[in-house]
Protein backbone atom coordinates (compact mmCIF):
# COMPACT_ATOMS: atom_id res chain seq x y z
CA UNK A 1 7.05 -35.11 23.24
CA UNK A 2 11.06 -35.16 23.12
CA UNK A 3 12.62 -34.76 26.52
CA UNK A 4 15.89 -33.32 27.12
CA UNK A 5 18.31 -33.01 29.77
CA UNK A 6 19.10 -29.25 31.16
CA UNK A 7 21.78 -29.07 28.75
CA UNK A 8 20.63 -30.87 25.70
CA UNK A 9 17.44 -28.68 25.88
CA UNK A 10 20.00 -25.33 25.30
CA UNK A 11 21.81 -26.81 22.94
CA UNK A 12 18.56 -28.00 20.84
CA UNK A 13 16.88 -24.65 21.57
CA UNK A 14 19.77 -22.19 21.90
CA UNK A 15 20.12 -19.03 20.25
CA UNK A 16 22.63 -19.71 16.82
CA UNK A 17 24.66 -17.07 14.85
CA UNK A 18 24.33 -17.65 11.26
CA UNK A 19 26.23 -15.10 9.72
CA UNK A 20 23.37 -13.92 7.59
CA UNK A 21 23.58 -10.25 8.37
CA UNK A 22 20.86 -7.33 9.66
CA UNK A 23 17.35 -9.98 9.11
CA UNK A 24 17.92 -13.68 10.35
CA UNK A 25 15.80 -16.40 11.15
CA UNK A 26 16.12 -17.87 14.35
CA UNK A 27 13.25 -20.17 14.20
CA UNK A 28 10.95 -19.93 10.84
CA UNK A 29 8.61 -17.93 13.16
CA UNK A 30 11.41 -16.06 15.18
CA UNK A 31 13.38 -12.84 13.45
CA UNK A 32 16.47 -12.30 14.45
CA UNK A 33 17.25 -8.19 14.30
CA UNK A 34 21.41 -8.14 14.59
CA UNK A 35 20.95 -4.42 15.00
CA UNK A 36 23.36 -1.53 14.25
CA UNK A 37 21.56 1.06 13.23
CA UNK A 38 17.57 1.69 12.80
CA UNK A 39 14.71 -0.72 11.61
CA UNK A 40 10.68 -0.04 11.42
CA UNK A 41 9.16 -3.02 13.22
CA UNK A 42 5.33 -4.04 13.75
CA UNK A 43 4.21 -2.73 16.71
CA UNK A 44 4.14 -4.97 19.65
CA UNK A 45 6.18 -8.24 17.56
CA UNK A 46 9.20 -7.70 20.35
CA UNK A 47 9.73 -10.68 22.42
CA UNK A 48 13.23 -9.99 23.62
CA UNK A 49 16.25 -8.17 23.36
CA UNK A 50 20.49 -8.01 23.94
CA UNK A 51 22.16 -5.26 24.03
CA UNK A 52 21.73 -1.25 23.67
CA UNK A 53 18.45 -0.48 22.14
CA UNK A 54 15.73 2.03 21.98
CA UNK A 55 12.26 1.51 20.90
CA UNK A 56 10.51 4.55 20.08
CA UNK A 57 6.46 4.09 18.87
CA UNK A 58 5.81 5.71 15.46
CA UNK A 59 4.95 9.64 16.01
CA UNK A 60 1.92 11.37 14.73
CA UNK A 61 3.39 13.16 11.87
CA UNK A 62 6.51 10.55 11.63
CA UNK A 63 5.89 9.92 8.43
CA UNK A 64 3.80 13.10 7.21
CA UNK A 65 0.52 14.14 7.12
CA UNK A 66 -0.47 12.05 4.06
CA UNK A 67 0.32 9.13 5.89
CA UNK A 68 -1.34 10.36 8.66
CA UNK A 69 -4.66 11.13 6.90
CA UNK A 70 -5.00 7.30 5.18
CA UNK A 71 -4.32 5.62 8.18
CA UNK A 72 -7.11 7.98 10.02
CA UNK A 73 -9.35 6.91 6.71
CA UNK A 74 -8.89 3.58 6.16
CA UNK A 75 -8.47 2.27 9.74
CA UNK A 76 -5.06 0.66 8.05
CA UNK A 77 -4.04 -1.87 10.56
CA UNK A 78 0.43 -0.82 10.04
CA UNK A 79 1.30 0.90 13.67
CA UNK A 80 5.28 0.86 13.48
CA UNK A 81 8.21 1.08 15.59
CA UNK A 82 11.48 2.03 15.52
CA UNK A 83 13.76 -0.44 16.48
CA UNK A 84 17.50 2.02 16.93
CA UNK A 85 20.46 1.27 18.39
CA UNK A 86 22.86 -1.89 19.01
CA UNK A 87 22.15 -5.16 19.93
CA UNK A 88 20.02 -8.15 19.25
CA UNK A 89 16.00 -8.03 18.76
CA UNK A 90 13.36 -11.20 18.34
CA UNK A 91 10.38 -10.32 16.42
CA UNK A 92 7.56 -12.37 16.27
CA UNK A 93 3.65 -12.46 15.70
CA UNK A 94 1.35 -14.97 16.88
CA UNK A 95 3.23 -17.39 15.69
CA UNK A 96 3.12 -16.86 12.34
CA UNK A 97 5.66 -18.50 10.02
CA UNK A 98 8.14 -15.11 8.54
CA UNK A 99 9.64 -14.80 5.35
CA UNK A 100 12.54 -11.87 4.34
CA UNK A 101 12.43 -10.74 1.37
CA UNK A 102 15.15 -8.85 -0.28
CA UNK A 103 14.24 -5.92 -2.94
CA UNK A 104 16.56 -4.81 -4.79
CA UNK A 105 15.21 -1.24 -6.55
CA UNK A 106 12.05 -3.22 -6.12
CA UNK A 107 8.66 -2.80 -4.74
CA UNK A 108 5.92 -5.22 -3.35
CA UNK A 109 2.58 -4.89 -1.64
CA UNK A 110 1.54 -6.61 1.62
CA UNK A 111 -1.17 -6.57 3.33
CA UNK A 112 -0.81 -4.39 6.23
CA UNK A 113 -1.36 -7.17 9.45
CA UNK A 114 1.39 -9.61 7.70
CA UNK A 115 4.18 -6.78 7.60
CA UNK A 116 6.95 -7.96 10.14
CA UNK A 117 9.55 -5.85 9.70
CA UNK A 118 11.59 -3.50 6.59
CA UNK A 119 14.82 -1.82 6.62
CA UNK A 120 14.77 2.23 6.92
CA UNK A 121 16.12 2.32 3.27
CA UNK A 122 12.74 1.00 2.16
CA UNK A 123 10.07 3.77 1.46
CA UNK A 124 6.38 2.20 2.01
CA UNK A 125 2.97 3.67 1.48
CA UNK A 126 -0.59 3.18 2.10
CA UNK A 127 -2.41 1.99 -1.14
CA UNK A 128 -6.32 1.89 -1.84
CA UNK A 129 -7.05 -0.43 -4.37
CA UNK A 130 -8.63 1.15 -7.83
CA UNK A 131 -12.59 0.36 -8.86
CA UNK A 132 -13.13 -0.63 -5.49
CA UNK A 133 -15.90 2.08 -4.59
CA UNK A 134 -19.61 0.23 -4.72
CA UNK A 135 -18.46 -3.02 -4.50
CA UNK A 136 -17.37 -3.07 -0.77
CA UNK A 137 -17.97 -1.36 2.27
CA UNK A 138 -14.49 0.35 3.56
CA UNK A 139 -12.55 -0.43 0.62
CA UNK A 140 -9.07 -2.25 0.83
CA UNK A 141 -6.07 -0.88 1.76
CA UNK A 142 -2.49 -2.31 1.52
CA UNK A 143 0.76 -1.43 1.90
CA UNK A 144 3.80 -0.73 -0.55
CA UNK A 145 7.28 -1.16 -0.17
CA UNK A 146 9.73 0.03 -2.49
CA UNK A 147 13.57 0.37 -2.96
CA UNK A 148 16.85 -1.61 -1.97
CA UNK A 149 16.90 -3.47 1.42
CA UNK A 150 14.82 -5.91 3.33
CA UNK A 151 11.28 -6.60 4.22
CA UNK A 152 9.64 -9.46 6.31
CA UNK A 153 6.27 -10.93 5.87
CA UNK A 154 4.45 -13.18 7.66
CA UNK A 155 1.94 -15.60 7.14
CA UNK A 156 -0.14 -18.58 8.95
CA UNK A 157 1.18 -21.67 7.43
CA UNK A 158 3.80 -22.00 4.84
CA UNK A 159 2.81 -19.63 2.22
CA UNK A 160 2.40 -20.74 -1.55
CA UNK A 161 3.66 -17.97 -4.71
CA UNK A 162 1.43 -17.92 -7.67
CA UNK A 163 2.99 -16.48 -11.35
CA UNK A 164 0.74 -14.07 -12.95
CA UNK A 165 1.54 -14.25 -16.74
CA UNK A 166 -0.26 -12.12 -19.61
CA UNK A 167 -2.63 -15.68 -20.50
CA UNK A 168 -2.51 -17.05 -16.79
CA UNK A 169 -4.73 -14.24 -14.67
CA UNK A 170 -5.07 -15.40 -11.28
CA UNK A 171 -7.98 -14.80 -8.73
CA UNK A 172 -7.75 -14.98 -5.17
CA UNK A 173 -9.75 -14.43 -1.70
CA UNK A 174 -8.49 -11.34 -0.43
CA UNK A 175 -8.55 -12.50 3.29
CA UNK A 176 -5.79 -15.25 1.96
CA UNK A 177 -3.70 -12.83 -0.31
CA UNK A 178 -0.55 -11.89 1.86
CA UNK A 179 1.92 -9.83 -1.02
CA UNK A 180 2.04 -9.23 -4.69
CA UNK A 181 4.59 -7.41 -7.19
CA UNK A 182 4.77 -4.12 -7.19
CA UNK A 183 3.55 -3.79 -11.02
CA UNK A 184 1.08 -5.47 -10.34
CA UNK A 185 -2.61 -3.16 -9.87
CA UNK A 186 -5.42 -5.78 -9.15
CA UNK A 187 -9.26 -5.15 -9.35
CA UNK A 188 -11.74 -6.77 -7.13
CA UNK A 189 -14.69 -8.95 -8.71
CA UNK A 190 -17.85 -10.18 -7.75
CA UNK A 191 -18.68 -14.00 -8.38
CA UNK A 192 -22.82 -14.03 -8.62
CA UNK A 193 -22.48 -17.99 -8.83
CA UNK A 194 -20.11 -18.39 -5.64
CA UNK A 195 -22.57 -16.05 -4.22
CA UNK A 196 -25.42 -17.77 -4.70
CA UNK A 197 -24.09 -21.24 -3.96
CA UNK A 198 -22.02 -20.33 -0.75
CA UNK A 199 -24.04 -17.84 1.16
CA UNK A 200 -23.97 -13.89 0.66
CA UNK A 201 -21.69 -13.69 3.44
CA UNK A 202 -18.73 -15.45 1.65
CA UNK A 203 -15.57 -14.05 1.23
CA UNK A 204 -14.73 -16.16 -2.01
CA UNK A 205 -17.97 -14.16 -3.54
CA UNK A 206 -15.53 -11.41 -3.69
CA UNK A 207 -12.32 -11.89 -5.22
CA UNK A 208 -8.90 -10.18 -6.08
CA UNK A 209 -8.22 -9.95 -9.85
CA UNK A 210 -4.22 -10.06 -10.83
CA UNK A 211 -3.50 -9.23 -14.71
CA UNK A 212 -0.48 -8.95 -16.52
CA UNK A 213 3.10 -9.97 -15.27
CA UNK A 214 4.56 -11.07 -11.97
CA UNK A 215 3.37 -12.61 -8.54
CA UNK A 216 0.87 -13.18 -6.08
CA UNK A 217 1.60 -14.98 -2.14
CA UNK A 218 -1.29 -16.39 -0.73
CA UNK A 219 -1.02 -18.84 2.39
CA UNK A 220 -3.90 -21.43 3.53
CA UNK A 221 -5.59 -19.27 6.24
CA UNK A 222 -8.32 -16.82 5.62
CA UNK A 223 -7.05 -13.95 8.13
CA UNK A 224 -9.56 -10.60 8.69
CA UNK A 225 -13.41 -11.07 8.37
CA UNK A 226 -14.54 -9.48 5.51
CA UNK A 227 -15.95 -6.82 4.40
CA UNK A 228 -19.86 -7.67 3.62
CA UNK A 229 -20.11 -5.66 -0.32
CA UNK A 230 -22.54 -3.07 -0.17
CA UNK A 231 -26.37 -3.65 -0.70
């Protein structure tokens, strides 16, 4: 274990000013908030704070009753707040490693328990997956972010981005899919061999189909248990 005098251990460890505007990374699993202004945050990811701000938990109707009814639905796992005033704010979750992304007129889908952080600019929604009814119990639900600003994921482990080209399809366990482009509409598929040879209770029995063009993050961690598929 290094050991450090008083003041070599806050200079090692010391908060740094990068310069890098609204989202930096203090740490690759501490955000860095250089507030002036508003920002939706994961509920409960403070750690600490400078300066003049208000947090204020996500209201009932905050974001309209649609909202409202697919997160009463789905049991979606995204409980927000806002971050508003002036100051500093550290974000973190469980130690997770975070990633900003910037969109520009973009969109992307994560999955609802690795959202960190996104800008006010950026409109989101709660997305059900198509052809999902009758192959699993509860369905799957994710979230999408759209427009100019930025967004901050999270995942355990360094994550890894797969390209999803019109010959390359790519398949992946839902538990270790983290994000994918917003173009992107994937369909879930049942493997009858994996099934048999790993046990009914798999999660790689079930599997998230990508088509087309554009991206899929995964990391090395299978997060949520899932969902067993319907009998």
């Amino acid at each position: 274990m290094p050991r450090y005098s008083i003041e070599e251990f806050i200079s090692e460890t010391g908060q740094k000013d990068k310069g890098e505007g609204l989202f930096e990374l203090e740490r690759d699993r501490m955000l860095e908030l250089n507030l002036n202004g508003r920002v939706w945050t994961k509920r409960g990811s403070m750690v600490a704070y400078l300066g003049n701000v208000k947090f204020t938990r996500e209201g009932v109707l905050e974001h309209g009753v649609g909202k409202l009814l697919k997160k009463a639905v789905t049991g979606e796992g995204i409980s927000l707040t806002k971050a508003e005033g002036q100051g500093k704010v550290y974000l973190a979750d469980a130690g997770k490693k975070i990633s900003i992304i910037n969109l520009d007129n973009e969109a992307i889908f994560v999955n609802g328990n690795d959202l960190l952080a996104f800008e006010e600019s950026i409109a989101w929604d709660i997305k059900l997956m198509k052809k999902v009814t009758g192959i699993m119990a509860g369905g799957l639900f994710n979230v999408k972010l759209e427009g100019t600003g930025m967004v901050a994921i999270t995942t355990h482990y360094d994550p890894v981005t797969l390209r999803v080209t019109k010959d390359t399809p790519v398949f992946t366990d839902p538990n270790a899919t983290v994000a994918w482009s917003g173009n992107l509409n994937p369909d879930l598929k049942t493997d009858i061999s994996l099934k048999s040879f790993i046990g009914r209770s798999s999660g790689e029995s079930i599997q998230m189909a990508f088509k087309g063009e554009g991206f899929v993050v995964i990391q090395p961690y299978e997060e949520i248990p899932f969902q067993q598929p319907v009998a």
